[in-house]
Protein backbone atom coordinates (compact mmCIF):
# COMPACT_ATOMS: atom_id res chain seq x y z
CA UNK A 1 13.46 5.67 3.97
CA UNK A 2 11.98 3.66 0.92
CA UNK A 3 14.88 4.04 -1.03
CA UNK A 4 17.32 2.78 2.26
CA UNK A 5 14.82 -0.24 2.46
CA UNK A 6 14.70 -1.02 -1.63
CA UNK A 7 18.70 -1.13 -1.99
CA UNK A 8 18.38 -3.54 0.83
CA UNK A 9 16.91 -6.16 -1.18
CA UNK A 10 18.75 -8.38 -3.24
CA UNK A 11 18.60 -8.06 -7.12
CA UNK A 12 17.40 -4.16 -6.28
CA UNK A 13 20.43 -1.90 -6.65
CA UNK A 14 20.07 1.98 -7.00
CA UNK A 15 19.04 2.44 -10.09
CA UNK A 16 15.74 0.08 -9.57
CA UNK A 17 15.02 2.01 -6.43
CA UNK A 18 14.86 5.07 -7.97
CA UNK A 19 13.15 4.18 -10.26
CA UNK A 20 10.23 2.98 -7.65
CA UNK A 21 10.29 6.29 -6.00
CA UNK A 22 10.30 8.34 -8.99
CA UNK A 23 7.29 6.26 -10.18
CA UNK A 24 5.52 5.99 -7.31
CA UNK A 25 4.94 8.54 -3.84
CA UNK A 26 5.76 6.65 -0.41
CA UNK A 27 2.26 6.49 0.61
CA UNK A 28 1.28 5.09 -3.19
CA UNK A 29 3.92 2.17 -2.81
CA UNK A 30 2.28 1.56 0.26
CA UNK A 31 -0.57 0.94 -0.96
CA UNK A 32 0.62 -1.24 -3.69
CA UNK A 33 2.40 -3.52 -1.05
CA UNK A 34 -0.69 -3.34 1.07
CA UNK A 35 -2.44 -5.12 -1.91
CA UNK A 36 -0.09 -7.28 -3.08
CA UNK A 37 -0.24 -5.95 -6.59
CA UNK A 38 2.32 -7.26 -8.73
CA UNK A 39 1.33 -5.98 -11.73
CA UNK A 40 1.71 -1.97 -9.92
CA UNK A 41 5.37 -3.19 -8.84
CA UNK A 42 6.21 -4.33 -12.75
CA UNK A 43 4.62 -0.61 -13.90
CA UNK A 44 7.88 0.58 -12.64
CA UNK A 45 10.80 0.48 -15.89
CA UNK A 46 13.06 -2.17 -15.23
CA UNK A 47 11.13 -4.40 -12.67
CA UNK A 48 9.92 -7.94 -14.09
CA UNK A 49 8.05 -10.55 -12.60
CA UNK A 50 10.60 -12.24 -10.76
CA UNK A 51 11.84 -8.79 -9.55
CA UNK A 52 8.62 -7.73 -8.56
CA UNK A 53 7.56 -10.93 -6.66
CA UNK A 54 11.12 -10.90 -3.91
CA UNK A 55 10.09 -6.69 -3.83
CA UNK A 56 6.70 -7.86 -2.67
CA UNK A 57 8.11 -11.20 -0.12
CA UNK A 58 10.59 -8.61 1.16
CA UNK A 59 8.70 -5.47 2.00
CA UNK A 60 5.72 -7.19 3.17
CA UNK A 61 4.93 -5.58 6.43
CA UNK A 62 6.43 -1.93 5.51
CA UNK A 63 2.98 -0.67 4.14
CA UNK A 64 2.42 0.70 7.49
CA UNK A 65 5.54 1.83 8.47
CA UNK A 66 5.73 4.20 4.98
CA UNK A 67 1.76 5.09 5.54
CA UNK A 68 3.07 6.26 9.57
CA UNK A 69 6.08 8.13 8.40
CA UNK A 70 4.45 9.88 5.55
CA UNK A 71 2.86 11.87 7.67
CA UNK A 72 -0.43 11.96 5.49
CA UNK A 73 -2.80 12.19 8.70
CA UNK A 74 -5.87 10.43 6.21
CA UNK A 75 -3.69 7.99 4.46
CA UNK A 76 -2.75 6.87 8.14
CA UNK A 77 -6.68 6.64 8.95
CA UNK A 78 -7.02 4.81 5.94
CA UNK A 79 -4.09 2.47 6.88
CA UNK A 80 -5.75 2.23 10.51
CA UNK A 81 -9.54 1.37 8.78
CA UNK A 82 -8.04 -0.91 6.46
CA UNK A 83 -6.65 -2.97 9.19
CA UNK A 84 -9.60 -2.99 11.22
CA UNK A 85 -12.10 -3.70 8.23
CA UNK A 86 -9.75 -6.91 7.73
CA UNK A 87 -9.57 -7.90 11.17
CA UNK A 88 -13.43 -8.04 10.57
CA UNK A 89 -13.17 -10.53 7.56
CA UNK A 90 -13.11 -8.83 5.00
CA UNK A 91 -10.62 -9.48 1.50
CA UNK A 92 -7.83 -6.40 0.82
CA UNK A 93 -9.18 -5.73 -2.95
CA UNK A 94 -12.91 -4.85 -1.73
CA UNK A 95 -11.88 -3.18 1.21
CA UNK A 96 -9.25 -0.79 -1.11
CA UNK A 97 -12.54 -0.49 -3.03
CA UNK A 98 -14.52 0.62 -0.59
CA UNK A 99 -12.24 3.03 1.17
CA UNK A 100 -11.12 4.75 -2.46
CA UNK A 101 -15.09 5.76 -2.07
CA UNK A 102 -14.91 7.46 1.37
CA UNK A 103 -14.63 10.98 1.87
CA UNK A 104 -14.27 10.93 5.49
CA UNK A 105 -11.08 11.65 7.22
CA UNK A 106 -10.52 10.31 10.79
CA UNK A 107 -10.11 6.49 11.24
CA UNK A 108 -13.75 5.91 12.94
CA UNK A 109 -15.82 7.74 10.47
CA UNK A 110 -13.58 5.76 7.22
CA UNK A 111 -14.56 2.60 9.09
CA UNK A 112 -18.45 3.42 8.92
CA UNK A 113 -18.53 4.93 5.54
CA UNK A 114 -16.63 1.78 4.17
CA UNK A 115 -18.64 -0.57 6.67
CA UNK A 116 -22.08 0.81 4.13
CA UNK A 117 -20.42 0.45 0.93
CA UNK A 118 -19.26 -2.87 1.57
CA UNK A 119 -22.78 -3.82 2.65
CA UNK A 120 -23.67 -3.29 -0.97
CA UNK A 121 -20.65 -5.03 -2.59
């Protein structure tokens, strides 16, 4: 499914693309898009700036749709507690932060652990 999506992008053929999934897992690449992180799109051999920047514009969105059909039941709670921690106000970076911490598992349990931990951030 991410490799369908990445040949869909313009300057990304299917050599880039594979590249992308052979350097990162689905639910990984999600959270790089989540984040925004340029710098964890150019990590992959053969991506550049520019590259990595129309990657970023043109999968923004499909974090959650790679998270859902990974089928990773925790890195869909974290997906579901990352959204709700934002809808709350607060930024992407200490959010990842705080969630990287948690040990919980189910969505409502992430929420409170990260919820303490960002208290103290």
């Amino acid at each position: 499914k991410l490799f369908e999506r990445l040949i869909k992008i313009n300057g990304v053929g299917p050599k880039v693309a594979m590249a992308i999934c052979s350097t990162y897992t689905p639910s990984q690449f999600a959270v790089v898009l989540n984040n925004k992180d340029i710098t964890g799109v150019q990590r992959v051999p053969g991506i550049g700036p520019k590259s990595a920047g129309r990657i970023l514009v043109e999968l923004s969105g499909f974090d959650t749709e790679l998270i859902i059909s990974s089928g990773e039941p925790k890195s869909l709670s974290v997906a579901q507690a990352s959204e709700a921690l934002e809808s709350l106000g607060f930024k992407k970076d200490k959010i990842s932060k705080a969630l990287s911490s948690c040990s919980a598992v189910d969505t409502a349990t992430l929420v409170k652990e990260a919820l303490k931990l960002l208290q103290t951030i």
